[in-house]
C-alpha atoms as a PDB file:
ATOM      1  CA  UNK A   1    -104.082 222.642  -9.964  1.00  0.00           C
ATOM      2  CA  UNK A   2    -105.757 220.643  -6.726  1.00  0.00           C
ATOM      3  CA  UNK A   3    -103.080 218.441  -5.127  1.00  0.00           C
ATOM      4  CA  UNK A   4    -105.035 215.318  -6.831  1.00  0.00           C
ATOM      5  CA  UNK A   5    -104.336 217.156  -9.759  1.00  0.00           C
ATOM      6  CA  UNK A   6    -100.271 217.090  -9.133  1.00  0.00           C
ATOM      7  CA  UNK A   7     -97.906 215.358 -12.095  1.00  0.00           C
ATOM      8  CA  UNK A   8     -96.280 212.219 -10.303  1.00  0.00           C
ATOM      9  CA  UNK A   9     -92.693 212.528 -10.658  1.00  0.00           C
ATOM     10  CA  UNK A  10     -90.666 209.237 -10.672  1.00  0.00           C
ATOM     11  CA  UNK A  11     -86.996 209.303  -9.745  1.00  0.00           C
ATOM     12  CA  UNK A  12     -85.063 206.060 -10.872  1.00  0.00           C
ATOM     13  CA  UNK A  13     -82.176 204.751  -9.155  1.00  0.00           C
ATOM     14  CA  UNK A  14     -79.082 206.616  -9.023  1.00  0.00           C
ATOM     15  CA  UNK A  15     -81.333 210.154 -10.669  1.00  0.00           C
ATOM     16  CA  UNK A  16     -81.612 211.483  -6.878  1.00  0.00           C
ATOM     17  CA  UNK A  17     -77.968 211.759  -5.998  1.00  0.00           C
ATOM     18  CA  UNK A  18     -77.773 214.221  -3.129  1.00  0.00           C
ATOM     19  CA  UNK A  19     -81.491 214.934  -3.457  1.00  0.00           C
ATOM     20  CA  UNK A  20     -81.882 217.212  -6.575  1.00  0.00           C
ATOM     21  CA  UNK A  21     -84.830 215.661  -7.704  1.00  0.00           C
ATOM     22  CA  UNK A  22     -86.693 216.164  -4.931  1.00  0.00           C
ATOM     23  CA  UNK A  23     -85.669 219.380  -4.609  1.00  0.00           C
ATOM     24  CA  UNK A  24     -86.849 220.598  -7.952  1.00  0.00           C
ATOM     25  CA  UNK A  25     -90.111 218.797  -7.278  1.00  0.00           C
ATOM     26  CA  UNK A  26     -90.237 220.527  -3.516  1.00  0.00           C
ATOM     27  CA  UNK A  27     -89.722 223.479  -5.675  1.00  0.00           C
ATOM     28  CA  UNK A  28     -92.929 223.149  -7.762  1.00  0.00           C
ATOM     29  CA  UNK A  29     -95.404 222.589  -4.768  1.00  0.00           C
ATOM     30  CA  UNK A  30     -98.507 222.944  -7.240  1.00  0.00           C
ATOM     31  CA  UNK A  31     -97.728 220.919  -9.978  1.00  0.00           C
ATOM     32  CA  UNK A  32     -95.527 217.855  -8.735  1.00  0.00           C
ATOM     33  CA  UNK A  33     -95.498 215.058  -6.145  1.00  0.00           C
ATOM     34  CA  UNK A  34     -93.086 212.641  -5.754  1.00  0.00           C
ATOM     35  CA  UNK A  35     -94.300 208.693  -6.599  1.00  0.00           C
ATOM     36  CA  UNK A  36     -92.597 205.529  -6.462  1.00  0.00           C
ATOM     37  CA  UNK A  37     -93.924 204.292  -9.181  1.00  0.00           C
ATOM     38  CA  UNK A  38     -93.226 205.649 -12.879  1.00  0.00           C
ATOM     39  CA  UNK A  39     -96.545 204.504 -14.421  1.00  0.00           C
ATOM     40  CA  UNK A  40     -98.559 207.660 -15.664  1.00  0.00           C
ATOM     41  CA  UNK A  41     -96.132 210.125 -13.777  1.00  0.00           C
ATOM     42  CA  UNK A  42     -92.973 212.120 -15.650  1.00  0.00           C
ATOM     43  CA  UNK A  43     -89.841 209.608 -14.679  1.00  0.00           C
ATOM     44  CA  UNK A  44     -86.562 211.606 -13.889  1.00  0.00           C
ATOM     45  CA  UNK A  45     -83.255 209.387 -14.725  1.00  0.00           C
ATOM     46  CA  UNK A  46     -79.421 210.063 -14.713  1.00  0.00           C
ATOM     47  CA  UNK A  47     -78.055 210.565 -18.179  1.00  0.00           C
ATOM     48  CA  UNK A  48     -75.161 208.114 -18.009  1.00  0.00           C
ATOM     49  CA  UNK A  49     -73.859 206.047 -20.760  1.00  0.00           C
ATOM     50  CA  UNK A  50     -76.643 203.692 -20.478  1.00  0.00           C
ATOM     51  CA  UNK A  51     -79.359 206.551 -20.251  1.00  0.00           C
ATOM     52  CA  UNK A  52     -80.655 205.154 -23.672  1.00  0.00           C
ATOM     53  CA  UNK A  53     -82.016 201.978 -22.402  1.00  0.00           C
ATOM     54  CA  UNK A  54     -83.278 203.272 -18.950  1.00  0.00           C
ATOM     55  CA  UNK A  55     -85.397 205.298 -20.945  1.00  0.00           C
ATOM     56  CA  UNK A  56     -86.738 202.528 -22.812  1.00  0.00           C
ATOM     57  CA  UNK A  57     -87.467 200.613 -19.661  1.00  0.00           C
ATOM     58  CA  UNK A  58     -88.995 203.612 -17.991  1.00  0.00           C
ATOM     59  CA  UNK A  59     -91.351 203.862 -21.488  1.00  0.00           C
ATOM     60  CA  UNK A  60     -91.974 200.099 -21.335  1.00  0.00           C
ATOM     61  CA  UNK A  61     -92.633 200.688 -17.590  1.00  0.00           C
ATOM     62  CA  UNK A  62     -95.859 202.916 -18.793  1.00  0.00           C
ATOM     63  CA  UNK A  63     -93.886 206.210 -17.779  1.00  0.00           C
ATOM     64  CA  UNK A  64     -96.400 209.489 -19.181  1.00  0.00           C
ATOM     65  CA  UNK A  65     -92.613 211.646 -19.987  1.00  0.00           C
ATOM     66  CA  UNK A  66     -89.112 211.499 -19.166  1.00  0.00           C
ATOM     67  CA  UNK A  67     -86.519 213.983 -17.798  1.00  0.00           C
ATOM     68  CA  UNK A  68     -82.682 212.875 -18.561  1.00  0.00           C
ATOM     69  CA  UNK A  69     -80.655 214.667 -16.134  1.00  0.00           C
ATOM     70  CA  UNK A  70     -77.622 215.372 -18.023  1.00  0.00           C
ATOM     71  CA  UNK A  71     -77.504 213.090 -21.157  1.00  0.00           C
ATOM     72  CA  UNK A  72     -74.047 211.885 -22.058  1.00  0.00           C
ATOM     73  CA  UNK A  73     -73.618 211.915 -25.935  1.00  0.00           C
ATOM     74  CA  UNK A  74     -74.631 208.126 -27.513  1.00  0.00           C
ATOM     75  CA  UNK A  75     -74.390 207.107 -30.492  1.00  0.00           C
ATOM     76  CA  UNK A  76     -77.062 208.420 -33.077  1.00  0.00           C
ATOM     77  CA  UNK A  77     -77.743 205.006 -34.176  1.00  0.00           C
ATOM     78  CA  UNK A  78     -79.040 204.345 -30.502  1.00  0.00           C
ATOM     79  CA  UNK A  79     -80.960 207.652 -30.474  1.00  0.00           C
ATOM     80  CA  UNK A  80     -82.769 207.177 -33.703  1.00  0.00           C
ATOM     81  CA  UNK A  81     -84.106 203.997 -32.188  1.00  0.00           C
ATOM     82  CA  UNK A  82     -85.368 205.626 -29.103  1.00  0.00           C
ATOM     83  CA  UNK A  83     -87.066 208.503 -31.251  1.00  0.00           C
ATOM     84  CA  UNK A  84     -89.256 205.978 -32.958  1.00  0.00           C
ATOM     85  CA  UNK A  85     -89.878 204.084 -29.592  1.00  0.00           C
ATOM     86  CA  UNK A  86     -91.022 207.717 -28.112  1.00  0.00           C
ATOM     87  CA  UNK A  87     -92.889 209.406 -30.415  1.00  0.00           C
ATOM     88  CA  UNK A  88     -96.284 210.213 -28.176  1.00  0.00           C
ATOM     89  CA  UNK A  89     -94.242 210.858 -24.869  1.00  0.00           C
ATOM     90  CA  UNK A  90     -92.517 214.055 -23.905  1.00  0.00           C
ATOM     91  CA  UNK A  91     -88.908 213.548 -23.538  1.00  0.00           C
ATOM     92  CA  UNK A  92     -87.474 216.362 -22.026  1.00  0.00           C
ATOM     93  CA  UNK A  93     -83.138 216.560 -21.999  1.00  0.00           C
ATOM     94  CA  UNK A  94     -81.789 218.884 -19.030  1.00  0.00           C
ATOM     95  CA  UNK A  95     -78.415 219.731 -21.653  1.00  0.00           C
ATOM     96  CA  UNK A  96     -75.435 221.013 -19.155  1.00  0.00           C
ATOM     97  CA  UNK A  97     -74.153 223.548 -21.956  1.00  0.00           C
ATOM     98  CA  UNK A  98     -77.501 224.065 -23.824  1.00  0.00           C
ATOM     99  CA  UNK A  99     -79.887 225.237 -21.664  1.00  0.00           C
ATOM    100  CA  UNK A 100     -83.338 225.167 -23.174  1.00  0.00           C
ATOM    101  CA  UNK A 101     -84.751 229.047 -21.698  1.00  0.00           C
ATOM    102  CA  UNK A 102     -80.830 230.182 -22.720  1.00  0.00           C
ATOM    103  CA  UNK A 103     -81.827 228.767 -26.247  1.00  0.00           C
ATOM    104  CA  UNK A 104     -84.774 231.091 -26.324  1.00  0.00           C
ATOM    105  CA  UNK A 105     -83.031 233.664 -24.866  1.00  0.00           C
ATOM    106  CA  UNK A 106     -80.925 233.421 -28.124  1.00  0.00           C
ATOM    107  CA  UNK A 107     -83.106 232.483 -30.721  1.00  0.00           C
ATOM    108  CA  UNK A 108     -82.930 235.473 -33.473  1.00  0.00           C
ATOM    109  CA  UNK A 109     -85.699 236.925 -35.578  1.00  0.00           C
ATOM    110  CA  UNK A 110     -83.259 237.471 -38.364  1.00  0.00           C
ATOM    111  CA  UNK A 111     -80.914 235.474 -40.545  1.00  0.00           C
ATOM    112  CA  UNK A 112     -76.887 235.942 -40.138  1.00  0.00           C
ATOM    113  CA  UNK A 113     -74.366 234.996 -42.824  1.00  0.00           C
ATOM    114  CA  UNK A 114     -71.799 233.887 -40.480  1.00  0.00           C
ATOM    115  CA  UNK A 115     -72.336 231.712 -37.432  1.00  0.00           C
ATOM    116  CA  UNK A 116     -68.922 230.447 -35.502  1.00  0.00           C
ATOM    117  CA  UNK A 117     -68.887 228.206 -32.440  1.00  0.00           C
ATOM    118  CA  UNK A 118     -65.314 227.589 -30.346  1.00  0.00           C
ATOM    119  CA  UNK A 119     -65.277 224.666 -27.576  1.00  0.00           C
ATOM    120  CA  UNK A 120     -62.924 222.910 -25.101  1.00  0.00           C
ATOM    121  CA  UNK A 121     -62.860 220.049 -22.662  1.00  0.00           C
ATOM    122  CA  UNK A 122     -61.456 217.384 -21.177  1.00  0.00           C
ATOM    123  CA  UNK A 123     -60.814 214.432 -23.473  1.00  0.00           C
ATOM    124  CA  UNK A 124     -63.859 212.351 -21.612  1.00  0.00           C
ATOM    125  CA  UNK A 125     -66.297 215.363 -22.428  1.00  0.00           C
ATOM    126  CA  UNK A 126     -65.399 216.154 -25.786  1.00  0.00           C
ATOM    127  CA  UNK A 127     -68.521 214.187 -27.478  1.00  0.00           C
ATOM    128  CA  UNK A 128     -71.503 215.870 -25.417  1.00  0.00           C
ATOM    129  CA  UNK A 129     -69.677 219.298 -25.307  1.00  0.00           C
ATOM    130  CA  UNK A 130     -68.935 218.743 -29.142  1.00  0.00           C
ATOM    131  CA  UNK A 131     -72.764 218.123 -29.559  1.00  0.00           C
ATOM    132  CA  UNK A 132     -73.898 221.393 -27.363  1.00  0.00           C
ATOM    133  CA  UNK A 133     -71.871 223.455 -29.798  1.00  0.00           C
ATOM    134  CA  UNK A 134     -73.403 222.676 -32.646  1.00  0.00           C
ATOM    135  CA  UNK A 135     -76.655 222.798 -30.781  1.00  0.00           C
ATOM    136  CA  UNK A 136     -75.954 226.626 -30.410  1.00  0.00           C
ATOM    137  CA  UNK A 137     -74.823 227.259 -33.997  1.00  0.00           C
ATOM    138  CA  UNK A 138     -78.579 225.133 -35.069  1.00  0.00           C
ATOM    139  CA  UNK A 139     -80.265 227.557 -32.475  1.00  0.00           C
ATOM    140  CA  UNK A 140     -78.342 230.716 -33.711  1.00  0.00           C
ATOM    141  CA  UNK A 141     -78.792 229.876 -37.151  1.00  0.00           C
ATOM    142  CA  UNK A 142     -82.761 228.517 -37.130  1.00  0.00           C
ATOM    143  CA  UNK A 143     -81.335 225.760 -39.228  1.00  0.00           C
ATOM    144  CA  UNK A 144     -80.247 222.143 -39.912  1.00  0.00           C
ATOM    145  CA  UNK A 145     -76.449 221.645 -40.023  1.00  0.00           C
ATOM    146  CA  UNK A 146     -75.226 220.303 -42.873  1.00  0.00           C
ATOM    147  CA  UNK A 147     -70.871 219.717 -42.739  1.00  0.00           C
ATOM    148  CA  UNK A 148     -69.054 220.528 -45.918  1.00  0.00           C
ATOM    149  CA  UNK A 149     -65.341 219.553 -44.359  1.00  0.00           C
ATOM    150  CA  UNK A 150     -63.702 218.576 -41.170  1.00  0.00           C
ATOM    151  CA  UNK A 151     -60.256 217.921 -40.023  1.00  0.00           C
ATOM    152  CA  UNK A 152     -59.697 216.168 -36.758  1.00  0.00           C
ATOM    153  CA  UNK A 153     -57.054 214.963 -34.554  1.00  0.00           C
ATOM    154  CA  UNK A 154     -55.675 213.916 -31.354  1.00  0.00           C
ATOM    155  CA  UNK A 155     -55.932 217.953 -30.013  1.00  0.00           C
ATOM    156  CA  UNK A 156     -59.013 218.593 -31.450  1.00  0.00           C
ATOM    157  CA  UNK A 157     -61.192 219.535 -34.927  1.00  0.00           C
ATOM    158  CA  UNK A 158     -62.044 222.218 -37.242  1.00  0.00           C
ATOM    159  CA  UNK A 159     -65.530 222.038 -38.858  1.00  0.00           C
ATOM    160  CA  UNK A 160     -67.114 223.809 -41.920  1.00  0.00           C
ATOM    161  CA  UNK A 161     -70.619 224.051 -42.412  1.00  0.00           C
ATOM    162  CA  UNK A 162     -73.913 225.073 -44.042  1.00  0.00           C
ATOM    163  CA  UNK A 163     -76.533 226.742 -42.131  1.00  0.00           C
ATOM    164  CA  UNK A 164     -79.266 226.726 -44.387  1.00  0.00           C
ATOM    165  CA  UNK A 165     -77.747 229.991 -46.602  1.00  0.00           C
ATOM    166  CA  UNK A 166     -74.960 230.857 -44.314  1.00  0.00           C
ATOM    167  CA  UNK A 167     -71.960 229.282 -42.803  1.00  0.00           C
ATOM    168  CA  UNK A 168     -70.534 227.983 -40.000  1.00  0.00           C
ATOM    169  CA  UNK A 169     -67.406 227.134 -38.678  1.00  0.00           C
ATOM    170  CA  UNK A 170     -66.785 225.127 -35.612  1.00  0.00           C
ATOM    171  CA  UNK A 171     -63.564 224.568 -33.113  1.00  0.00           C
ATOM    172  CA  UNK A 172     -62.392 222.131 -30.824  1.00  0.00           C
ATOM    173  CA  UNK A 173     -59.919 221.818 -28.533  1.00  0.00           C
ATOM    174  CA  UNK A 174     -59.546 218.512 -26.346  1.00  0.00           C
ATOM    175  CA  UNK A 175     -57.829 219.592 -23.670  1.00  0.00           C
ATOM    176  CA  UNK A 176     -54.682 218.189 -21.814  1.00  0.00           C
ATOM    177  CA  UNK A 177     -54.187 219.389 -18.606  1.00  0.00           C
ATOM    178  CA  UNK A 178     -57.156 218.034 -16.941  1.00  0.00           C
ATOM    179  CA  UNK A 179     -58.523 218.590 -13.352  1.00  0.00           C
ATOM    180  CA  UNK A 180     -58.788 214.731 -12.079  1.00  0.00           C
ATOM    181  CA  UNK A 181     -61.678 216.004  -9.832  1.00  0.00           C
ATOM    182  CA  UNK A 182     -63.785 217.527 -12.478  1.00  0.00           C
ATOM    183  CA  UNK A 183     -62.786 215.503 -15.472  1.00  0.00           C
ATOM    184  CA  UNK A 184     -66.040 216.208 -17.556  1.00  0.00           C
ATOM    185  CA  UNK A 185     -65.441 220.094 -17.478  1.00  0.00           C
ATOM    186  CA  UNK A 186     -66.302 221.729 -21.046  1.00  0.00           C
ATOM    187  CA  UNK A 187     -66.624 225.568 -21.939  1.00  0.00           C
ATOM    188  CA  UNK A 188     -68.583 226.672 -25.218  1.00  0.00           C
ATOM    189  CA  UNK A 189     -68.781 229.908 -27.189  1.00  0.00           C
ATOM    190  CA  UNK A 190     -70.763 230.602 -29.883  1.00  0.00           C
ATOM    191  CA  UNK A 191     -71.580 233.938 -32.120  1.00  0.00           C
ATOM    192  CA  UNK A 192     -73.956 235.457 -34.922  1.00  0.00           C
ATOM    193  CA  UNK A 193     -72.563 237.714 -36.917  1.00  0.00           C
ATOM    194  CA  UNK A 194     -74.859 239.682 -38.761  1.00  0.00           C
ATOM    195  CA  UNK A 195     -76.760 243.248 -38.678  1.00  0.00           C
ATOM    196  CA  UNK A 196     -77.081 241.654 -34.894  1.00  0.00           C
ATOM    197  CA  UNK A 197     -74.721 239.780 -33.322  1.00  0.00           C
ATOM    198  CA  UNK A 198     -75.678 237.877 -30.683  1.00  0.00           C
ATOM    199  CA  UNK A 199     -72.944 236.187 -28.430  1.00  0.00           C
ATOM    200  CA  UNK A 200     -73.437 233.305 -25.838  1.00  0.00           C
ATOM    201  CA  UNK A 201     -70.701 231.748 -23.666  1.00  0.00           C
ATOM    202  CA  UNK A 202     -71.002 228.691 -21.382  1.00  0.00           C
ATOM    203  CA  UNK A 203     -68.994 228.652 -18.601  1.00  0.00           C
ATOM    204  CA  UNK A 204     -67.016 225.237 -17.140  1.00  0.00           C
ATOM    205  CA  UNK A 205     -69.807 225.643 -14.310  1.00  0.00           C
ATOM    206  CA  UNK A 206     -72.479 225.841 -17.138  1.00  0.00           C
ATOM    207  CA  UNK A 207     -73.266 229.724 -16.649  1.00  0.00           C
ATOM    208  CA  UNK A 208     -75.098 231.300 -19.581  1.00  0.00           C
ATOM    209  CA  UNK A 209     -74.012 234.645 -20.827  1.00  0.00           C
ATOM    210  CA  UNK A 210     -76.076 236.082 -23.576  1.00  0.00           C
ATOM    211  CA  UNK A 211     -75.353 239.363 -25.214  1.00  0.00           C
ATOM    212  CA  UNK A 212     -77.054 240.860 -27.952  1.00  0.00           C
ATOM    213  CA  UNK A 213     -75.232 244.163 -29.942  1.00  0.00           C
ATOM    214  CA  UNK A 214     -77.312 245.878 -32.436  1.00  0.00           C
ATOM    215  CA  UNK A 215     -75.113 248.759 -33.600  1.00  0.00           C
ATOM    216  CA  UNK A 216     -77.068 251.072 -31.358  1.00  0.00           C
ATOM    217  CA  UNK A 217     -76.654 249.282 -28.340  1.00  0.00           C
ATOM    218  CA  UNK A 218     -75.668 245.704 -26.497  1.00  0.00           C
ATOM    219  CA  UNK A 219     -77.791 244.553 -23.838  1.00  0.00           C
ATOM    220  CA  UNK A 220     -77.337 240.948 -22.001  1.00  0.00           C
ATOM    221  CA  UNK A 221     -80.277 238.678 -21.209  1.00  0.00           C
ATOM    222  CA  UNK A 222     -81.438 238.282 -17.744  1.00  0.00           C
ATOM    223  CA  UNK A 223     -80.035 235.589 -16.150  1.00  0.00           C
ATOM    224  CA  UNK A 224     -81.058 232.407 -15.661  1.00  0.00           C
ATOM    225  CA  UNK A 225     -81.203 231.409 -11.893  1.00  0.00           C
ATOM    226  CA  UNK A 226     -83.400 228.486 -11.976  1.00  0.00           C
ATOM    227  CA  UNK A 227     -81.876 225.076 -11.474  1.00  0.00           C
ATOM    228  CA  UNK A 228     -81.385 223.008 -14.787  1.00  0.00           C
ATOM    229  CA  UNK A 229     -83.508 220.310 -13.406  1.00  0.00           C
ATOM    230  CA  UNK A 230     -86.524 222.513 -12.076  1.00  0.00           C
ATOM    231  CA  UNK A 231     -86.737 223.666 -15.674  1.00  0.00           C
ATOM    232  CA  UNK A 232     -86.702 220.276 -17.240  1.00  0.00           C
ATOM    233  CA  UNK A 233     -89.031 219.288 -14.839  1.00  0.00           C
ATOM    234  CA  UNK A 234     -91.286 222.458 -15.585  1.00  0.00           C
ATOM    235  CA  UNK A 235     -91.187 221.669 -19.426  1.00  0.00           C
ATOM    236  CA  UNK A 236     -92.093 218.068 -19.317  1.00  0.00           C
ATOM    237  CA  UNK A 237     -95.033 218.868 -16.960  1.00  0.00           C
ATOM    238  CA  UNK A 238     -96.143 221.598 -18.942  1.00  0.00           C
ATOM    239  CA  UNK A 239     -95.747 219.606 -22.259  1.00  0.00           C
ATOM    240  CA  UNK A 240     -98.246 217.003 -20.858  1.00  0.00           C
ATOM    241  CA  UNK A 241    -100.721 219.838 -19.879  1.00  0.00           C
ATOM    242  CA  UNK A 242    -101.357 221.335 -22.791  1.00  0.00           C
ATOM    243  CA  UNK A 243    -100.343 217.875 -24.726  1.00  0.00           C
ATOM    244  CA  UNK A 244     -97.754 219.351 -26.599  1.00  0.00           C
ATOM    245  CA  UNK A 245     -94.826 217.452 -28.471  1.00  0.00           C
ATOM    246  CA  UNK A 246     -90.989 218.302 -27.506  1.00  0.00           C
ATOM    247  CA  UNK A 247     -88.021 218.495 -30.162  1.00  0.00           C
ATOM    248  CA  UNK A 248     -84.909 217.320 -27.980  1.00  0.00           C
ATOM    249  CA  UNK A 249     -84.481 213.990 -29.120  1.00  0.00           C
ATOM    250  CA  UNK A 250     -84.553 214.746 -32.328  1.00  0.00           C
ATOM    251  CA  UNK A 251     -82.403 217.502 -31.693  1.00  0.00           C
ATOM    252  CA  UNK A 252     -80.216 216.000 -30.234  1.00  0.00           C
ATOM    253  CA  UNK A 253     -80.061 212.953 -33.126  1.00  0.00           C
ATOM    254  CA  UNK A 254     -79.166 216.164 -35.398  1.00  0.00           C
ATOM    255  CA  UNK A 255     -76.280 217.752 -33.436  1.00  0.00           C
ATOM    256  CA  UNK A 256     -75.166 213.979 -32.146  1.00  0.00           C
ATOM    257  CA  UNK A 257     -74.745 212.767 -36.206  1.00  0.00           C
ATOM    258  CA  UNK A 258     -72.541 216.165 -36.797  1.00  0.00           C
ATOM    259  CA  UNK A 259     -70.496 215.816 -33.740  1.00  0.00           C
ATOM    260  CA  UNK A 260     -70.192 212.363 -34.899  1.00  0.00           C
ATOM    261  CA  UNK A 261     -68.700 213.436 -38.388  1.00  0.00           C
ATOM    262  CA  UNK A 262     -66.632 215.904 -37.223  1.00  0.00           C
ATOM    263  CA  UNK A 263     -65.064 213.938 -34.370  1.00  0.00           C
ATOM    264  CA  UNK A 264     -64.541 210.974 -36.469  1.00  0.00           C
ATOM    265  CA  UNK A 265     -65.923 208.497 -34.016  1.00  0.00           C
ATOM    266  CA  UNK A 266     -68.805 207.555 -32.053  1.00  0.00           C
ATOM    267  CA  UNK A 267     -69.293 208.242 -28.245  1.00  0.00           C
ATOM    268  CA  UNK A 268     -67.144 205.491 -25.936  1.00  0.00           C
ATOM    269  CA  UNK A 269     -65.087 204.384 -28.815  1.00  0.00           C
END
């Protein structure tokens, strides 16, 4: 790709705080430059509470895909309208504690009859770690979620669930003790549980263990040094090269609507 050929990237306001973007576009010398203007180039924004409608500005603005750095969890309702609004543009969601190459890391050839996911975090993170977690069990499993029973309160929720054949069961735990200077901390593990199990844990600082046991033998995935935003960056730009579609709104409509259910509430209320 000629340097005419680069992918603009776009960073809106407050998406460049101490530089990332530009980093991860530095860091892709042959396939990005950086533009001020978001009009045919991939547009990079901050996922804060209000992500939902910067996107829709950024599409109205003529943007060619979008990168949310960080997406806090919205309400589904909100989502579902964005979908239709973005259905020929690649929108690309740079998950803290669902890391799209971990996800394929994970992703199993075979079918398990058990899936469980466990969670914690600080009461402001709860929703979007909430929604990771079932991400993983809908990766592990291969399959829509759909919730059977729930039972939440002030400390947290048990979930039960259908994974296509199997089940899953899901636990959180909203945390108490909180570190004022990291209040949006969140840990996640989730588990197969079949002739394979596969294991993943997310770490506070959204480190990616996966470990795969087949009776004969465990082995752990590589791991993944690549900055969460170089990759989103990466998978937007390579969606509009080869013109490709990309599930993670819609995924993230599926696990937001669970998370919804179990939790009882909607994100911010």
């Amino acid at each position: 790709m000629s340097p005419a050929e680069r992918i603009g990237v776009f960073a809106a306001a407050r998406a460049d705080v101490d530089g990332v973007v530009a980093a991860a576009v530095a860091q892709l010398p042959l396939r990005a430059r950086p533009v001020a203007d978001p009009r045919g180039a991939v547009a990079v924004l901050a996922g804060g509470p209000d992500w939902v409608s910067a996107a829709e500005e950024l599409l109205a603005a003529g943007a060619a895909a979008l990168v949310v750095a960080d997406p806090a969890a919205v309400a589904a309702t909100e989502l579902r309208a964005l979908c239709a609004g973005a259905v020929t543009v690649p929108v690309v969601l740079d998950r803290r504690w669902l890391r799209a190459d971990v996800a394929s890391d994970a992703d199993r050839q075979e079918a398990a009859p058990l899936y469980t996911a466990q969670c914690a975090a600080s009461p402001r993170a709860v929703p979007a770690v909430v929604a990771d977690a079932i991400g993983w069990l809908r990766v592990l499993s291969g399959a829509p979620l759909r919730l059977r029973s729930s039972e939440a309160t002030e400390r947290g929720a048990l979930a039960l669930l259908d994974a296509g054949d199997a089940v899953a069961t899901l636990t959180v735990t909203s945390l108490t003790a909180v570190d004022t200077r990291h209040p949006d901390r969140g840990r996640i593990s989730a588990a197969a549980f079949g002739t394979v199990r596969t294991d993943v844990a997310i770490g506070v600082d959204s480190s990616a263990r996966v470990l795969i046991d087949d009776g004969a033998g465990a082995r752990m995935t590589p791991t993944r040094w690549e900055s969460r935003l170089r990759l989103a960056l990466r998978r937007a730009i390579d969606a509009l090269d080869r013109a490709e579609s990309v599930r993670d709104l819609d995924d993230l409509e599926h696990d937001l609507t669970r998370a919804e259910l179990i939790c009882h509430r909607p994100p911010g209320t």
